[in-house]
C-alpha atoms as a PDB file:
ATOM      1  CA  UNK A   1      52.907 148.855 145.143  1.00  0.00           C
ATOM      2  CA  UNK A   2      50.941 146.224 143.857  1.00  0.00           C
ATOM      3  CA  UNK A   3      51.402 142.286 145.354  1.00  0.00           C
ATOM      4  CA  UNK A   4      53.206 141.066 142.241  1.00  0.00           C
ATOM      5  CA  UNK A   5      55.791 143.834 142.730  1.00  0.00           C
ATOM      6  CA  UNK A   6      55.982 143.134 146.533  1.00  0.00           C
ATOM      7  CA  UNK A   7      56.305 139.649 145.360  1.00  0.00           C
ATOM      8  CA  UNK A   8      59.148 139.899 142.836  1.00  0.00           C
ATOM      9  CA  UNK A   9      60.573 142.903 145.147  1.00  0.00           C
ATOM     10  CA  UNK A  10      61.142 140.251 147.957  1.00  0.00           C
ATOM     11  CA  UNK A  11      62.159 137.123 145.963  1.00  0.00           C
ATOM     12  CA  UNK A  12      64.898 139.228 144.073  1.00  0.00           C
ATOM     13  CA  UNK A  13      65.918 140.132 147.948  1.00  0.00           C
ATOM     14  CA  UNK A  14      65.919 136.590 149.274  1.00  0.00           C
ATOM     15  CA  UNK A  15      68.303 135.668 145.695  1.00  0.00           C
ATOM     16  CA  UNK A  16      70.503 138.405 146.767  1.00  0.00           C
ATOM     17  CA  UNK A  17      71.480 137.136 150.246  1.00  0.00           C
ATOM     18  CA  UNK A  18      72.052 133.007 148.821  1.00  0.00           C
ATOM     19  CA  UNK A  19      73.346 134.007 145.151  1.00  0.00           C
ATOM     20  CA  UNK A  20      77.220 133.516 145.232  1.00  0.00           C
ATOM     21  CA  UNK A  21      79.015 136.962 144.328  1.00  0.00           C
ATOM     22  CA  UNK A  22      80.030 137.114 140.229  1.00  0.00           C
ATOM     23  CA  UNK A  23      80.795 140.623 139.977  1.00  0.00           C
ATOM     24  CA  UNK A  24      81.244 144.020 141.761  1.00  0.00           C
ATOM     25  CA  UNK A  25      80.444 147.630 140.956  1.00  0.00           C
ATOM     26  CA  UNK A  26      83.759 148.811 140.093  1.00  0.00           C
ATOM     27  CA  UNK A  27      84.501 152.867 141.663  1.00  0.00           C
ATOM     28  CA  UNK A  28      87.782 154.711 141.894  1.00  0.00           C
ATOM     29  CA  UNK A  29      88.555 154.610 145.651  1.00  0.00           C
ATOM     30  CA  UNK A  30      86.821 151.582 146.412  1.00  0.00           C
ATOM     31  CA  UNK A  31      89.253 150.779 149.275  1.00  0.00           C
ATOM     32  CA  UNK A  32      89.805 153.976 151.098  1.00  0.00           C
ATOM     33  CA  UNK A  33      88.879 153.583 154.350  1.00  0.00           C
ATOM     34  CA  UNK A  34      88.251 149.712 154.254  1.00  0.00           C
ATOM     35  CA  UNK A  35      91.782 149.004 156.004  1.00  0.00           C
ATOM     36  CA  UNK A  36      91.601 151.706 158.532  1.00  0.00           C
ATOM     37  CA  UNK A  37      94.095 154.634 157.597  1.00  0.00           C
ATOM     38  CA  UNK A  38      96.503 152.553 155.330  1.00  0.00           C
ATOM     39  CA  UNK A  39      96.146 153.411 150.908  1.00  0.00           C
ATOM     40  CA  UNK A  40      95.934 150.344 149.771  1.00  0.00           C
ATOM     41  CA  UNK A  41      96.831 152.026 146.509  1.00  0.00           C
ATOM     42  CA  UNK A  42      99.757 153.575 148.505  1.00  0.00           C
ATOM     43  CA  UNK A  43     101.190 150.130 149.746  1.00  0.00           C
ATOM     44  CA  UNK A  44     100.829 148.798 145.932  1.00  0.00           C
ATOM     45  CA  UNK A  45     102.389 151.429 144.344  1.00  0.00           C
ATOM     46  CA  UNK A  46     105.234 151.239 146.597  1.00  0.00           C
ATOM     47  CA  UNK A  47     105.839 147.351 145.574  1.00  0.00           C
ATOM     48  CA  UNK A  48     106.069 148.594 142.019  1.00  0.00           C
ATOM     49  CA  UNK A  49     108.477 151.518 142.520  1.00  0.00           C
ATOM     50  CA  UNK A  50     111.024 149.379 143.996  1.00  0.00           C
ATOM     51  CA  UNK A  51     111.120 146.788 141.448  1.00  0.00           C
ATOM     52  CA  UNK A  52     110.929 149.217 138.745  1.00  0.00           C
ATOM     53  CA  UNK A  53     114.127 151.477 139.904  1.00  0.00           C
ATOM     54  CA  UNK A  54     115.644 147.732 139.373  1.00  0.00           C
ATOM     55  CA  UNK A  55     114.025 146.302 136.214  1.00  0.00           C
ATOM     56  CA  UNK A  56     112.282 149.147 134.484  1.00  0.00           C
ATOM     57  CA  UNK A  57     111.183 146.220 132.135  1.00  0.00           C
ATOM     58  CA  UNK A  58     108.561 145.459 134.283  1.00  0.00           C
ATOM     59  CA  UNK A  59     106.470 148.081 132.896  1.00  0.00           C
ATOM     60  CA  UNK A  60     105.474 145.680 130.217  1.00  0.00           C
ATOM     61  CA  UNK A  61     105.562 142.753 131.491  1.00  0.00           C
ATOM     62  CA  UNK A  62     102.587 144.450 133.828  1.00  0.00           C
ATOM     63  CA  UNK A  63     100.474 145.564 131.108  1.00  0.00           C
ATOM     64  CA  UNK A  64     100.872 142.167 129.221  1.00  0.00           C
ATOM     65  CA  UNK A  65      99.565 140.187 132.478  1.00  0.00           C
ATOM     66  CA  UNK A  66      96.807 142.693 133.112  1.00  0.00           C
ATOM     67  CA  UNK A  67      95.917 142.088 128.877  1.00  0.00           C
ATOM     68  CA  UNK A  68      96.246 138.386 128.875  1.00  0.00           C
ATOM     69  CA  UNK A  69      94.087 138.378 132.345  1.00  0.00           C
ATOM     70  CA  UNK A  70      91.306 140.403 131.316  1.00  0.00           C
ATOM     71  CA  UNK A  71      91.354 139.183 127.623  1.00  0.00           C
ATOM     72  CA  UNK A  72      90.262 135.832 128.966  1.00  0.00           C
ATOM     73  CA  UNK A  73      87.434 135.399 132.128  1.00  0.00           C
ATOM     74  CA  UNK A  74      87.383 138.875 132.327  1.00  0.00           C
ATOM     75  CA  UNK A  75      89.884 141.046 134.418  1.00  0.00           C
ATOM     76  CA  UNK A  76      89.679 138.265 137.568  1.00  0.00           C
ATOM     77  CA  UNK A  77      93.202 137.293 138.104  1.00  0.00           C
ATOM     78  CA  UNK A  78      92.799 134.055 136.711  1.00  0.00           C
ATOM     79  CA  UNK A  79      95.700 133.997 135.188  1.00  0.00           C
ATOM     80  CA  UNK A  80      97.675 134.236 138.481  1.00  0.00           C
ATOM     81  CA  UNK A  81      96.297 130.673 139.754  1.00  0.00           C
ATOM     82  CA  UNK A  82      98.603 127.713 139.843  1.00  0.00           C
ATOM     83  CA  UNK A  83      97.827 124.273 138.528  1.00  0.00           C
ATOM     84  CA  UNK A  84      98.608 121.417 135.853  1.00  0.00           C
ATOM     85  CA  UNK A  85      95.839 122.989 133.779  1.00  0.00           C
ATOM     86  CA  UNK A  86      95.757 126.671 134.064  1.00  0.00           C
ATOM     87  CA  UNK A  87      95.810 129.872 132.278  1.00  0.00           C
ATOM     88  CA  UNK A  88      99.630 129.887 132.994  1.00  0.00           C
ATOM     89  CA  UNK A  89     100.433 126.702 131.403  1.00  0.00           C
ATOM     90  CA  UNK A  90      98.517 127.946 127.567  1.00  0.00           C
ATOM     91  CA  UNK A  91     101.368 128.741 125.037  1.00  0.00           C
ATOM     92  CA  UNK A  92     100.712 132.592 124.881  1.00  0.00           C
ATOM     93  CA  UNK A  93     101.509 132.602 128.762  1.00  0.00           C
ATOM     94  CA  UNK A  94     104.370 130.431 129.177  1.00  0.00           C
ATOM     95  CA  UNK A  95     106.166 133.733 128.537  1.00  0.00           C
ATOM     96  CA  UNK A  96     104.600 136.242 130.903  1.00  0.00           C
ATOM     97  CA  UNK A  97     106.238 137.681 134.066  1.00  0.00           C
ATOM     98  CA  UNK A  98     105.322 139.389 136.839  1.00  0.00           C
ATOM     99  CA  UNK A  99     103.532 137.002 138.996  1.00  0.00           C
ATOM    100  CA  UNK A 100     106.065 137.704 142.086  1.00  0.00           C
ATOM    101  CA  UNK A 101     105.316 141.007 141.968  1.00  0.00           C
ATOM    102  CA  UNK A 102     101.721 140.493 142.550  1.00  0.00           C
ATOM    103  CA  UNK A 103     102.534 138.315 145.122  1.00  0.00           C
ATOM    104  CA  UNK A 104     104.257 140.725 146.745  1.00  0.00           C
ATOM    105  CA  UNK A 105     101.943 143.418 147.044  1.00  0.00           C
ATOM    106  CA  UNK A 106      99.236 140.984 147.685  1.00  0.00           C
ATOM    107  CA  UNK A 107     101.438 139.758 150.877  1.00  0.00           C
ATOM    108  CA  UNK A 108     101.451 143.908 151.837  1.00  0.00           C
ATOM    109  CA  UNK A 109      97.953 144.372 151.607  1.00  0.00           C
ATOM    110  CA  UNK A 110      97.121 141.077 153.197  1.00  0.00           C
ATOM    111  CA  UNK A 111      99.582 141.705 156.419  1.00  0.00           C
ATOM    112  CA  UNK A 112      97.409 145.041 156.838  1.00  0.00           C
ATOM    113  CA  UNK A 113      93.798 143.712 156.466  1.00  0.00           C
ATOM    114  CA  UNK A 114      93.740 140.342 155.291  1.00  0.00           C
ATOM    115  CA  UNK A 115      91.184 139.101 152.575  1.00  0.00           C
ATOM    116  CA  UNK A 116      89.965 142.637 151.921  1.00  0.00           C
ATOM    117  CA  UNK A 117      92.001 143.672 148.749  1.00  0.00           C
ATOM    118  CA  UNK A 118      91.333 141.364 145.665  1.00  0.00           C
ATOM    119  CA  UNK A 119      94.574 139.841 143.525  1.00  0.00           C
ATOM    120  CA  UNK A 120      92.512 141.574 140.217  1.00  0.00           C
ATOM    121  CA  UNK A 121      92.652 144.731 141.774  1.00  0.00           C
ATOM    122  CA  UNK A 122      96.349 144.537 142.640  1.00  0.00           C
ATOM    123  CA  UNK A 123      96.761 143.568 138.708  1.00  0.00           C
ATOM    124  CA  UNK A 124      95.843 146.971 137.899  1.00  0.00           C
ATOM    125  CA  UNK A 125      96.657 149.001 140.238  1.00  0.00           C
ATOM    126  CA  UNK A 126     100.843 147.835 139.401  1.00  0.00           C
ATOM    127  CA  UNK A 127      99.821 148.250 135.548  1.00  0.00           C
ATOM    128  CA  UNK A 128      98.626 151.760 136.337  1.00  0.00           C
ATOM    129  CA  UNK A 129     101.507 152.357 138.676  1.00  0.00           C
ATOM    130  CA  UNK A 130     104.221 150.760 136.447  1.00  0.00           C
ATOM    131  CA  UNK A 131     102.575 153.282 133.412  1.00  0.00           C
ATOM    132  CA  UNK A 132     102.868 156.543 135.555  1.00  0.00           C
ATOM    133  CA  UNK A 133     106.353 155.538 136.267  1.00  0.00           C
ATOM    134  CA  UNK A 134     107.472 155.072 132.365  1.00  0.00           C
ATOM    135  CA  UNK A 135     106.562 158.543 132.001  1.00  0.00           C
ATOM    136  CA  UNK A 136     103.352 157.380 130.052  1.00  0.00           C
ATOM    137  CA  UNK A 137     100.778 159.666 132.705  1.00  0.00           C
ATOM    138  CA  UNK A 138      98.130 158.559 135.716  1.00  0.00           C
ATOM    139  CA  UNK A 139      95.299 157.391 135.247  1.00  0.00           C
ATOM    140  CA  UNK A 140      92.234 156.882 137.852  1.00  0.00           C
ATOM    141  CA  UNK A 141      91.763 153.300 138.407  1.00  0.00           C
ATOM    142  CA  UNK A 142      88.675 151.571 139.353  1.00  0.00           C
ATOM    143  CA  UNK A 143      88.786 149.272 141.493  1.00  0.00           C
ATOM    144  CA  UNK A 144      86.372 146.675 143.340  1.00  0.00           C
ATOM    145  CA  UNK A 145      87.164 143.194 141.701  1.00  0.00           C
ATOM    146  CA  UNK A 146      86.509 139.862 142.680  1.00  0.00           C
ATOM    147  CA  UNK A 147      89.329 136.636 141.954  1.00  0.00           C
ATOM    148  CA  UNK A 148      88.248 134.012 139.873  1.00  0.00           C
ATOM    149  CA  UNK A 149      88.145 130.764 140.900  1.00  0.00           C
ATOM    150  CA  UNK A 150      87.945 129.051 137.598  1.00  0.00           C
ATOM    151  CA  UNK A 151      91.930 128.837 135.427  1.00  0.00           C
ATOM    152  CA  UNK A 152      91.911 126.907 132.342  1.00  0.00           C
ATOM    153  CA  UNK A 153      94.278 126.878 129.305  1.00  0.00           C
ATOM    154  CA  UNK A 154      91.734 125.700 127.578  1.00  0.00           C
ATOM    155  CA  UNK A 155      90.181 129.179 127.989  1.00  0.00           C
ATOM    156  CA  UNK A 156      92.700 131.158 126.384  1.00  0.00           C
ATOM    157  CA  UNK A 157      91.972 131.710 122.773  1.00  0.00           C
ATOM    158  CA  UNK A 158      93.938 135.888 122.710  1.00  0.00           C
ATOM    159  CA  UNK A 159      95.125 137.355 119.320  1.00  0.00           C
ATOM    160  CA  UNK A 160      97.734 136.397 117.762  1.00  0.00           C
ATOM    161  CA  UNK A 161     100.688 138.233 116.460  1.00  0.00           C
ATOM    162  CA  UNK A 162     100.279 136.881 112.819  1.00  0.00           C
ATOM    163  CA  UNK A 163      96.470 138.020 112.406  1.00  0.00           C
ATOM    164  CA  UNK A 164      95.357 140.758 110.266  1.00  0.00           C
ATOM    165  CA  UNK A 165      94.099 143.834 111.496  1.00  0.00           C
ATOM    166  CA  UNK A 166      90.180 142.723 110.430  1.00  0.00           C
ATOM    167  CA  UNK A 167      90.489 139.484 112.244  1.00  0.00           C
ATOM    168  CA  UNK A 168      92.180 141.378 115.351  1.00  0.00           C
ATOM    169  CA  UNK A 169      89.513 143.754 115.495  1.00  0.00           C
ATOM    170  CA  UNK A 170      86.887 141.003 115.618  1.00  0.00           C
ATOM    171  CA  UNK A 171      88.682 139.332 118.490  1.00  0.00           C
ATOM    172  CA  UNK A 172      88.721 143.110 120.034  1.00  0.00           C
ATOM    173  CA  UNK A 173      85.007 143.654 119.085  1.00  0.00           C
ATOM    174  CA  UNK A 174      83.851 140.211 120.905  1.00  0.00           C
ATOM    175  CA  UNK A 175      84.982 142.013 123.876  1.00  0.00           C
ATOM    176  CA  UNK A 176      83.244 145.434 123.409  1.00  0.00           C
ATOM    177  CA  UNK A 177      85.834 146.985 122.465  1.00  0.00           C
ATOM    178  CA  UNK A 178      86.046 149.604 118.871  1.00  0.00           C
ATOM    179  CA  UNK A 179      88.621 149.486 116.113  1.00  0.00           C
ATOM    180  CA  UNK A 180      89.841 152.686 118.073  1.00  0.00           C
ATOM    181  CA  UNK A 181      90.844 150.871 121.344  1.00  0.00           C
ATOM    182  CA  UNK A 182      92.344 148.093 120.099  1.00  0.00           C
ATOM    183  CA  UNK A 183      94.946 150.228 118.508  1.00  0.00           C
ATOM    184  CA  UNK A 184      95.210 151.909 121.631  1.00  0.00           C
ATOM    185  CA  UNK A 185      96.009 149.771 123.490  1.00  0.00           C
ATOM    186  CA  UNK A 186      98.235 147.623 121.187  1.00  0.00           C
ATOM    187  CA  UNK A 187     100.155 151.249 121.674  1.00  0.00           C
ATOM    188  CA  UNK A 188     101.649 149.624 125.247  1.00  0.00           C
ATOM    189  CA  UNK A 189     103.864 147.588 122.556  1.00  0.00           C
ATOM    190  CA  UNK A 190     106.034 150.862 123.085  1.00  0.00           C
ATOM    191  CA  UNK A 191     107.136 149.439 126.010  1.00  0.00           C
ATOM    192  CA  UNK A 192     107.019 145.545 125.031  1.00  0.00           C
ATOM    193  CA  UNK A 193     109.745 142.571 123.407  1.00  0.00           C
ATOM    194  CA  UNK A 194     109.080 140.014 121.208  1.00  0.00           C
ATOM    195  CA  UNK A 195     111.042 136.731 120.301  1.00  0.00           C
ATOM    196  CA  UNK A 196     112.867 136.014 117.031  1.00  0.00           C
ATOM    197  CA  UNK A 197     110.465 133.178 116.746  1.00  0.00           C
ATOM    198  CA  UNK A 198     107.733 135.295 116.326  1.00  0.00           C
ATOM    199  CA  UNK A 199     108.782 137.559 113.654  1.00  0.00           C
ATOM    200  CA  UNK A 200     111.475 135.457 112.124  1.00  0.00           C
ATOM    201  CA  UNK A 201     109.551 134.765 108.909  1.00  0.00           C
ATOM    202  CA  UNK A 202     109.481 138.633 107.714  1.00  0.00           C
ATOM    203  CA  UNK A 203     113.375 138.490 108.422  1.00  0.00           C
ATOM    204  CA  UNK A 204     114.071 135.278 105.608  1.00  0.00           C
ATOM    205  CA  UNK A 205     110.875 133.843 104.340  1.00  0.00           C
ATOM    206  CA  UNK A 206     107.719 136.218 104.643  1.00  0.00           C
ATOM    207  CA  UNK A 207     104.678 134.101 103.086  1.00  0.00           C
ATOM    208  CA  UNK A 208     106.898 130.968 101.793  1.00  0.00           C
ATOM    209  CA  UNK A 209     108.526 133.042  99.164  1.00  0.00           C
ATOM    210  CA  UNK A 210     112.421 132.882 100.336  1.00  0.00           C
ATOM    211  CA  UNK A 211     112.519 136.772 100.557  1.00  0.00           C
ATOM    212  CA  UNK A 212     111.825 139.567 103.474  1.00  0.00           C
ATOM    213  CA  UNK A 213     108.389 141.082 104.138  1.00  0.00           C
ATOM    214  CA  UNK A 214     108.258 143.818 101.753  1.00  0.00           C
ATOM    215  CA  UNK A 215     106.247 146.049 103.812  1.00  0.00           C
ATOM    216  CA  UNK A 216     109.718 146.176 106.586  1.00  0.00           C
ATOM    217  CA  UNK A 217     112.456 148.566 106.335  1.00  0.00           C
ATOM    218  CA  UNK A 218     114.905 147.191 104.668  1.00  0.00           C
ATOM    219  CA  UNK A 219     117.534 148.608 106.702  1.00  0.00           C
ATOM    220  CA  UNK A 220     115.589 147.245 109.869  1.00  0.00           C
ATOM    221  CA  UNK A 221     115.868 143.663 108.336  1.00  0.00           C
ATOM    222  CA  UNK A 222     119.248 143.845 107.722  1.00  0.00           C
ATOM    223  CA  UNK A 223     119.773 145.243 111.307  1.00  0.00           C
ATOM    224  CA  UNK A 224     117.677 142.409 112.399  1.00  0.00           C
ATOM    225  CA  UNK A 225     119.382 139.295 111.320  1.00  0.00           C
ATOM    226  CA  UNK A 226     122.275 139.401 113.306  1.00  0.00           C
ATOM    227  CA  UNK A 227     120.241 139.503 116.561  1.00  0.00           C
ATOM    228  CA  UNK A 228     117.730 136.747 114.835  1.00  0.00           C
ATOM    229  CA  UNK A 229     120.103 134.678 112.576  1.00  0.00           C
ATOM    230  CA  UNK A 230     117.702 131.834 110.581  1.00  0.00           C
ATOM    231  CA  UNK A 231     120.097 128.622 112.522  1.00  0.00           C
ATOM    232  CA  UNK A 232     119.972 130.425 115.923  1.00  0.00           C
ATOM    233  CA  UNK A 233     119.704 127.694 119.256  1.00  0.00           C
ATOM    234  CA  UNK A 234     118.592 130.380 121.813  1.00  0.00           C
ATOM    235  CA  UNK A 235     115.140 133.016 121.031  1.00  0.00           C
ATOM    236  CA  UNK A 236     116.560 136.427 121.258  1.00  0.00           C
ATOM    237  CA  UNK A 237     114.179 138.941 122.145  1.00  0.00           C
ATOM    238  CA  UNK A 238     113.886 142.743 120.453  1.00  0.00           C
ATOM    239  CA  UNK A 239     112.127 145.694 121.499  1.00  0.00           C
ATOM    240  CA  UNK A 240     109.172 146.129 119.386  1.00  0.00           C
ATOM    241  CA  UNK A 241     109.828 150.129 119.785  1.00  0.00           C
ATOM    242  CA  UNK A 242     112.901 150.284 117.692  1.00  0.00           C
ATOM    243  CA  UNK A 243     113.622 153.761 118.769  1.00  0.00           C
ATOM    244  CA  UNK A 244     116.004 152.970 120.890  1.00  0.00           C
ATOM    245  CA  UNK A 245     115.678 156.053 123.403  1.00  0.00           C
ATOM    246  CA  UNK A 246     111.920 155.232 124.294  1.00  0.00           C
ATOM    247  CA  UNK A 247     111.556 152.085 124.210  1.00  0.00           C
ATOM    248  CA  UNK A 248     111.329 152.285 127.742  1.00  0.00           C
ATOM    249  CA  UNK A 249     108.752 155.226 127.339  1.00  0.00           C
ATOM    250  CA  UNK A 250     104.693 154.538 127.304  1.00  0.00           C
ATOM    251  CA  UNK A 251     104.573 157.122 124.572  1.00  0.00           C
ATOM    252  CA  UNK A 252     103.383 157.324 121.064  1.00  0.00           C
ATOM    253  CA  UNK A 253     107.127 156.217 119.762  1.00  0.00           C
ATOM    254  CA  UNK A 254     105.563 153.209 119.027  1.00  0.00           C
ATOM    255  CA  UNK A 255     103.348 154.512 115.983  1.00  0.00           C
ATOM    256  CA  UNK A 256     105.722 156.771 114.770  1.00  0.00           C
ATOM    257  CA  UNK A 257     108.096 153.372 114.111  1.00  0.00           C
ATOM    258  CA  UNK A 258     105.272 151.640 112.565  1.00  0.00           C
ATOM    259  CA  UNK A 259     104.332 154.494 110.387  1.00  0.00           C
ATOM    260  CA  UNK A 260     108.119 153.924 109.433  1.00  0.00           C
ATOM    261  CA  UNK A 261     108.016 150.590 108.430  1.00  0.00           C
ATOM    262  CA  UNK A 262     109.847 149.939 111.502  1.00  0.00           C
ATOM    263  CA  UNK A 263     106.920 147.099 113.039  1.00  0.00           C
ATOM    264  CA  UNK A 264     108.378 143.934 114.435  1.00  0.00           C
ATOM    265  CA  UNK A 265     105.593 142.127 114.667  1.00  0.00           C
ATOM    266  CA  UNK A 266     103.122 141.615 111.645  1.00  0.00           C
ATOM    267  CA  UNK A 267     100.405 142.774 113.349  1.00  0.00           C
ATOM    268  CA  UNK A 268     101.574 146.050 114.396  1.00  0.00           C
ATOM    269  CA  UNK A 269     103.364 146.693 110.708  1.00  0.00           C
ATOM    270  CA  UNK A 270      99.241 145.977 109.584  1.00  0.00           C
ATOM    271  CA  UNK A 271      98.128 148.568 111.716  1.00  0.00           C
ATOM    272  CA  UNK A 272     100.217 151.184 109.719  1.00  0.00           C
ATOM    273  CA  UNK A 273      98.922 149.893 106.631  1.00  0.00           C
ATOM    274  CA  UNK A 274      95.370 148.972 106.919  1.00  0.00           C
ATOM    275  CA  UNK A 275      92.374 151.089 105.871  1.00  0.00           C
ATOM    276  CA  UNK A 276      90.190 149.904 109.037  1.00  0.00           C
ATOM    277  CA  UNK A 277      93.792 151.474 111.111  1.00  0.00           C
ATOM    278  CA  UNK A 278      96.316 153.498 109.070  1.00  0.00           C
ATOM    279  CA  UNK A 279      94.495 156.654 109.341  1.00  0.00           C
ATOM    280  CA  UNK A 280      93.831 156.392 113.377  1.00  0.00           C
ATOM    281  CA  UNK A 281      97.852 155.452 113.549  1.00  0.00           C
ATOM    282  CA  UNK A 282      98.855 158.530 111.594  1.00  0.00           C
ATOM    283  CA  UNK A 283      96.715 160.972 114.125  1.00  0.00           C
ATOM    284  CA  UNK A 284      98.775 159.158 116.898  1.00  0.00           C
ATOM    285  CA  UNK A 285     101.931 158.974 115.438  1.00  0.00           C
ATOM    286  CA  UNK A 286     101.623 162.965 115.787  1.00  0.00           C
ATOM    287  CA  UNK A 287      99.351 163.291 119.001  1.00  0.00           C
ATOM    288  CA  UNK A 288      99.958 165.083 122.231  1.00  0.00           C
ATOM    289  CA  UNK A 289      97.677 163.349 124.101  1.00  0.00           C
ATOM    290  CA  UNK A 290      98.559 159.292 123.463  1.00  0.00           C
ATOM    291  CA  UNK A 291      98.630 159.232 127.819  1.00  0.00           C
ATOM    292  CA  UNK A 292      95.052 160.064 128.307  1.00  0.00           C
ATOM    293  CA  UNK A 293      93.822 157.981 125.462  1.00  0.00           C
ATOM    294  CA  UNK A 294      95.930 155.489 126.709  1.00  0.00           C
ATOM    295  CA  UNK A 295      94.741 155.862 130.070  1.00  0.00           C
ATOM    296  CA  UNK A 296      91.192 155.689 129.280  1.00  0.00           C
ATOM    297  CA  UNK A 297      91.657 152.638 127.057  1.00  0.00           C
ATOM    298  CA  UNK A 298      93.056 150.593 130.310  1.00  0.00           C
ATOM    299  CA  UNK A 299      90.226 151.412 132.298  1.00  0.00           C
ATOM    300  CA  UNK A 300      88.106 150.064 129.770  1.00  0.00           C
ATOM    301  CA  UNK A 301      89.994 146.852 129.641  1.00  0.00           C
ATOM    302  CA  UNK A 302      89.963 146.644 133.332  1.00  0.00           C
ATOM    303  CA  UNK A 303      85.949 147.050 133.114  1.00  0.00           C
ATOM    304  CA  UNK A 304      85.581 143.546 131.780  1.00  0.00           C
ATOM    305  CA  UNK A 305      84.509 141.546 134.150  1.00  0.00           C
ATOM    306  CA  UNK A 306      83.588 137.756 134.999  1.00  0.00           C
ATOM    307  CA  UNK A 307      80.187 136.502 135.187  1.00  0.00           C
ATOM    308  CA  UNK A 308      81.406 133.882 137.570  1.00  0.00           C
ATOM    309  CA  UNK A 309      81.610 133.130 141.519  1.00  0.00           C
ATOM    310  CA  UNK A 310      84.238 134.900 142.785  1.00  0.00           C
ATOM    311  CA  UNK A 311      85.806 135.719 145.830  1.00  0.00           C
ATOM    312  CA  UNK A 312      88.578 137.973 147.839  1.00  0.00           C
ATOM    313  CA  UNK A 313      91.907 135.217 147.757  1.00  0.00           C
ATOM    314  CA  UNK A 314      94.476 135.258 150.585  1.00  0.00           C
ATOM    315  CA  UNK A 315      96.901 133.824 148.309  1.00  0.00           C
ATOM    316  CA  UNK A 316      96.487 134.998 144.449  1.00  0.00           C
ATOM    317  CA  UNK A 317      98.315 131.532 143.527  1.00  0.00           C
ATOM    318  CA  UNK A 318      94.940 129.292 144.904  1.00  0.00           C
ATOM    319  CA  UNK A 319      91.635 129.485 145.380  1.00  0.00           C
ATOM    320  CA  UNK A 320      90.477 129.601 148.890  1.00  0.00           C
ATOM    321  CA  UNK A 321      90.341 126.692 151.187  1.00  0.00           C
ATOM    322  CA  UNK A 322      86.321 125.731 152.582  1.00  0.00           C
ATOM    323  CA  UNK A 323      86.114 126.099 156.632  1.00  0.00           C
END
């Protein structure tokens, strides 16, 4: 070895031990054997079964927190901090759920071996959990996460349900991800609600023009209104899988509805129609094997990572205290 490779050999060794920790190599099993004989994944999964035999709505409201987390910083739980300022308080969050459940398991894990078992990784170990449960298949998780320590509304720029499927697939594409996985994964929408608020316009006034979205079912606007009425004081909520006996299912319902004209919100109706999506949503509509895709699609979301400090929380509501 010549000196300038012993050289740069033993300053990138010296970096090592000062840098501050940003990411981790991600591996299924990461934990087994780091809290003696206890699954971690065991004591998670057993969080999520309970609250799922109650409120099998859950199921979404998992893989919507795990999407808006990883969407943002990267899949580091930011979205789980507390403060005046933070990823909670941005308008696409004010609606997600699911935060006591995290707590929860994180309160498990931490009563068995405290500070071991990251608040990221407990994100998607429920979503995976929560998935297997609706019947939509297990998938191999990896775990190996660090928390965030940085939460800022200001960071949250995720797409919106009124884009079209070009400028959706840029936001996608900014995170590595193809035109492929992106409708993929907007497939967990099988399982997901939406407020009147947010679709209200292709009920009554689609585009300014006093009249329905002509690309809905007519029969699905007129079954609509009632539950979304143009003078209503409370936001209803509707399943965006009209078909009423899955929508409960993580199955490929979802694109069979869509192909039907049947989309709630804009963006999944585009999907149906679009040349950059329609044909992709017509081979799905009819697959067999929307789990494993599906499956494969949320490990690639939980890939994305921070390039920030992080750290292993003892609460997944604050950063850690300084001895």
């Amino acid at each position: 070895m010549s000196t300038g490779s012993r050289l740069a050999l033993a300053l990138a060794l010296v970096l090592s031990t000062i840098a501050p920790p940003c990411s981790a190599a991600l591996r299924a099993g990461f934990y087994k054997g780091k809290c003696g004989l206890v699954d971690v994944e065991s004591v998670v999964a057993t969080i999520v079964a309970s609250r799922f035999s109650k409120d099998p709505s859950i199921v979404a409201a998992l893989l919507r927190l795990q999407f808006h987390d990883c969407f943002v910083n990267g899949c580091d739980a930011s979205i789980l901090l507390d403060g005046s300022s933070s990823e909670k308080t941005a308008g696409p969050n004010l609606s997600v759920r699911g935060y006591d459940l995290i707590d929860a398991a994180k309160a498990a894990v931490e009563a068995i071996c405290p500070r071991v078992v990251s608040c990221a990784d407990i994100i998607v170990m429920a979503t995976r959990d929560a998935v297997a449960l609706a019947k939509g298949g297990r998938y191999s998780v990896q775990t190996g996460r660090l928390d965030g320590k940085i939460s800022l509304a200001q960071n949250v720029n995720l797409p919106g349900p009124s884009m079209t499927v070009s400028q959706a697939a840029s936001a996608f594409a900014r995170k590595g991800f193809t035109i492929s996985d992106m409708v993929i994964l907007l497939g967990g929408h099988t399982v997901g609600i939406t407020h009147c608020s947010l679709f209200q316009d292709r009920l009554y006034n689609f585009n300014g023009l006093g009249k329905p979205d002509p690309t809905m079912d007519p029969k699905l606007v007129a079954a609509l209104r009632p539950r979304c009425p143009q003078t209503a004081t409370i936001d209803n909520t509707v399943n965006l899988d009209q078909n009423s006996s899955s929508a409960l299912v993580v199955d490929n319902s979802f694109y069979k509805q869509i192909v039907a004209r049947r989309g709630i919100l804009q963006i999944d109706q585009e999907l149906a129609l679009d040349r950059l999506s329609k044909s992709l949503v017509a081979t799905l509509a009819n697959a067999t094997n929307f789990s494993a895709r599906f499956g494969l699609a949320m490990v690639k979301l939980g890939a994305l990572q921070s390039r920030l400090p992080g750290e292993i929380r003892s609460s997944c509501r604050a950063i850690n205290k300084r001895s």
